[in-house]
Protein backbone atom coordinates (compact mmCIF):
# COMPACT_ATOMS: atom_id res chain seq x y z
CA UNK A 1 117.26 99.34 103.72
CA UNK A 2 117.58 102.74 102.68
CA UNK A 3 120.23 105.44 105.25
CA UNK A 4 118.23 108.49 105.39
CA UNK A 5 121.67 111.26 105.15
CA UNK A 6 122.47 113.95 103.81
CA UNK A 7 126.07 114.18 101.76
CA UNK A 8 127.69 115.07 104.92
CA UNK A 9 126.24 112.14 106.61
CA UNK A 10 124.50 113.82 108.74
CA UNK A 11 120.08 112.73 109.03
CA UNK A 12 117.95 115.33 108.59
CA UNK A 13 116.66 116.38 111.89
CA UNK A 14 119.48 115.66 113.62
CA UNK A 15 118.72 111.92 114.55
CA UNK A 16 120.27 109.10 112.25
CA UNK A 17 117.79 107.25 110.91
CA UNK A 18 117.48 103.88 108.89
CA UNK A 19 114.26 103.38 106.60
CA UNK A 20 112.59 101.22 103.73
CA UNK A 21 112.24 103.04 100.39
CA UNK A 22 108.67 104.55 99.38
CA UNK A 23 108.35 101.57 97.38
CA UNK A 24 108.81 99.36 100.32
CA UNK A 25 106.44 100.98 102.16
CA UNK A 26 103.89 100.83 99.36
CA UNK A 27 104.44 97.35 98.28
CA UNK A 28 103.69 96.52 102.20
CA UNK A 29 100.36 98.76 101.77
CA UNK A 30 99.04 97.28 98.76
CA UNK A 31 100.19 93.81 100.19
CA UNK A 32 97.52 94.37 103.60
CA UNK A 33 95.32 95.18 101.37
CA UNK A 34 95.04 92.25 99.62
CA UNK A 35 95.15 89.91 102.57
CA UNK A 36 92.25 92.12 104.25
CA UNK A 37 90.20 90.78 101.25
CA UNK A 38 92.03 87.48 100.18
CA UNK A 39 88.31 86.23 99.16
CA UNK A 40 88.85 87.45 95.18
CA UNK A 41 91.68 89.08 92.65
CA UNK A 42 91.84 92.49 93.01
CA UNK A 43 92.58 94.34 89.95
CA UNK A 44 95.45 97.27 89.66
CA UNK A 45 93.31 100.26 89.14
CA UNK A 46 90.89 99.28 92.48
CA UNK A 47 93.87 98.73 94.34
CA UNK A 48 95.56 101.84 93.57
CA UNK A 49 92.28 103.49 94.62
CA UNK A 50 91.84 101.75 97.57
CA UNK A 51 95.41 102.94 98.97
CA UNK A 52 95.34 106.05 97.14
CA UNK A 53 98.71 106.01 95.07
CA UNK A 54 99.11 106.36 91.44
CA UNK A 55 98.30 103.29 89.35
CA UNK A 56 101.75 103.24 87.68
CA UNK A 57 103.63 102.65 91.20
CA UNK A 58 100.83 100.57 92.10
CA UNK A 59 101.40 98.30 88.60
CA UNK A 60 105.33 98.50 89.15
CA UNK A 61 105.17 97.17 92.86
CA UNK A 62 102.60 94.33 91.82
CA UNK A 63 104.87 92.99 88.65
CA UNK A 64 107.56 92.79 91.64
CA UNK A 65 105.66 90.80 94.31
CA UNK A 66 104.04 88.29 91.73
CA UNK A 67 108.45 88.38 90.26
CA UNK A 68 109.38 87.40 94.03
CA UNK A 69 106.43 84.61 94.04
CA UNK A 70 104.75 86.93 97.20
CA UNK A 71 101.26 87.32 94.45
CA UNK A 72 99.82 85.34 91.77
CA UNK A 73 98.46 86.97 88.80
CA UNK A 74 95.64 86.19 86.33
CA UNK A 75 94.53 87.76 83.22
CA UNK A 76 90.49 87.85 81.90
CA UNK A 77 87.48 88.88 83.47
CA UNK A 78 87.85 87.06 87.07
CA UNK A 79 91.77 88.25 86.76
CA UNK A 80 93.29 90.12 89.05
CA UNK A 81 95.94 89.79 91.96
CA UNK A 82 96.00 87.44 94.99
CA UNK A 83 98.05 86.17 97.65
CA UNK A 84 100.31 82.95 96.41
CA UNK A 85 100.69 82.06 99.88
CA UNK A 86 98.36 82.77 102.87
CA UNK A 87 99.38 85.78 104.84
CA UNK A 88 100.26 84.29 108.10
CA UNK A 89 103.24 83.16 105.98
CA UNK A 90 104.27 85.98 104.49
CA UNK A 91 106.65 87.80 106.51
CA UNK A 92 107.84 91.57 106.49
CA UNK A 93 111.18 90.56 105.51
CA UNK A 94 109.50 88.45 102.50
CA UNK A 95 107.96 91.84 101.15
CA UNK A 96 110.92 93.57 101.72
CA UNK A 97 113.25 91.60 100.10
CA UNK A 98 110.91 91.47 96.85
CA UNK A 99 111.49 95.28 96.49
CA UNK A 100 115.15 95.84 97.82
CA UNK A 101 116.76 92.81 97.58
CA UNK A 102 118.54 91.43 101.07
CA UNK A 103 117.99 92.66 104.63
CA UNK A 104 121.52 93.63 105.39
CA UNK A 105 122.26 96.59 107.44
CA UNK A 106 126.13 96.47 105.30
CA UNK A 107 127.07 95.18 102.42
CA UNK A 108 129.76 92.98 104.53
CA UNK A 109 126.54 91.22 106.48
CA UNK A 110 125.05 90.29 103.64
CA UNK A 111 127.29 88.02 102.24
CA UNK A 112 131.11 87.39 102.94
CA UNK A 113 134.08 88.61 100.14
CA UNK A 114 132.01 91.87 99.66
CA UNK A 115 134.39 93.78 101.06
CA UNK A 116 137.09 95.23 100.49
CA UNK A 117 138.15 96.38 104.30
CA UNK A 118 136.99 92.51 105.93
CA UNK A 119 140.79 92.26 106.32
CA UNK A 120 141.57 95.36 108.57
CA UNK A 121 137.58 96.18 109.91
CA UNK A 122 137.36 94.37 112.90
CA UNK A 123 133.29 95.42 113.28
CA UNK A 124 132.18 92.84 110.10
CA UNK A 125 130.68 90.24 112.62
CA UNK A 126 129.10 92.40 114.73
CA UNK A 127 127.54 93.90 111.97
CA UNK A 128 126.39 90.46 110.83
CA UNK A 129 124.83 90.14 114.47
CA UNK A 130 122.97 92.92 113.96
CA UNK A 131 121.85 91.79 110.54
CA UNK A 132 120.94 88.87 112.20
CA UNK A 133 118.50 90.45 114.93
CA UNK A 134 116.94 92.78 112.36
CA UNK A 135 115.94 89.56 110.19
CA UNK A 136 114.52 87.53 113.12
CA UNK A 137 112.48 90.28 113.65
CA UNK A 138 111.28 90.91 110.55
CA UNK A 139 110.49 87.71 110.25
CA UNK A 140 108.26 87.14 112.75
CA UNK A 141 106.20 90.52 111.47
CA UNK A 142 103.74 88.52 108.87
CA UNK A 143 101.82 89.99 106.43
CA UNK A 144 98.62 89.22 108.82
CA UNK A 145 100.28 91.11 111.44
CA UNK A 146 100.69 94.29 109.10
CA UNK A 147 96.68 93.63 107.65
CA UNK A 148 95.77 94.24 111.14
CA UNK A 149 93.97 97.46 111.48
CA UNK A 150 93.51 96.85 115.30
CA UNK A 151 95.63 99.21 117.46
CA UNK A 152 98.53 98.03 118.99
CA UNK A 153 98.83 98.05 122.63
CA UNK A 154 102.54 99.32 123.86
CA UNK A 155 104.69 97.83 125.26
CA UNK A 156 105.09 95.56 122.76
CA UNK A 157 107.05 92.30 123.47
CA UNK A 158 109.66 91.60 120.70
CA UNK A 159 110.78 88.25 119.75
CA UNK A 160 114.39 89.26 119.14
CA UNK A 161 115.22 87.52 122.87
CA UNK A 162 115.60 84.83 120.70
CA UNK A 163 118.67 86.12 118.56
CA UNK A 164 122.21 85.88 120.70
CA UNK A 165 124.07 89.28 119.93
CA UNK A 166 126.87 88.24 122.73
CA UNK A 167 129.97 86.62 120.71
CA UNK A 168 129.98 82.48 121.15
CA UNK A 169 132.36 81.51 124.08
């Protein structure tokens, strides 16, 4: 995940704000749709017109979801893109991953010995709680889920109920 700050450290705007890179966000756009129309391969050029984005970033975000085994790819005529996996199993966290590596909200929650500080920190594990949530979440967001062009009615009801952020007794 990308911190959206400025060199002082402060967000623009005023709020603090944590967000997925452009190409995150794109790779999740061409990724809905192709499961909207998981029926045939869909070639690079009509899938950079039919989410209006350049076919370069379109081609560069592809070669990275067939590299993470999220799309297949075949050559000739009938070639194209598809799905390697239906969408229901896909999960937000897959696509992310495939662009930016790890969901970690540190570098100390995404694996241990990454840090220098671990010894004197004291936050570490509660960052790795955190980490923790975000996944679950994430996880449960499929790529069916984000195809969805129906509406979504608020309030929403989050699975994260099922991640324990309270330290074991």
């Amino acid at each position: 995940m990308v911190r959206n700050r400025s060199p002082e450290g402060k967000a623009p705007g005023s709020q603090a704000v944590l967000k997925l890179s452009r190409l995150t966000d794109y790779a999740a756009v061409v990724m809905a749709q192709i499961a909207r129309h998981p029926e045939q391969p869909h070639a690079a050029a009509e899938l950079a017109e039919a989410v209006s984005l350049p076919h370069p970033t379109v081609s560069k975000t592809l070669k990275m979801l067939v590299r993470a085994g999220l799309l297949e790819s075949r050559r000739g005529a009938q070639g194209g893109y598809s799905l390697a996996r239906p969408a229901s199993r896909i999960s937000a966290s897959d696509i992310i991953s495939a662009i930016e590596g790890p969901v970690a909200m540190t570098e100390c929650s995404q694996a241990e010995g990454d840090c220098d500080l671990v010894s004197v920190c004291g936050v570490s594990d509660n960052w790795q709680r955190v980490s923790l949530a975000v996944r679950a979440l994430l996880d449960s967001v499929t790529l069916a889920h984000l195809a969805d062009t129906t509406p979504i009615k608020l309030p929403v009801q989050l699975p994260i109920q099922s991640v324990s952020l309270a330290a074991e007794a």
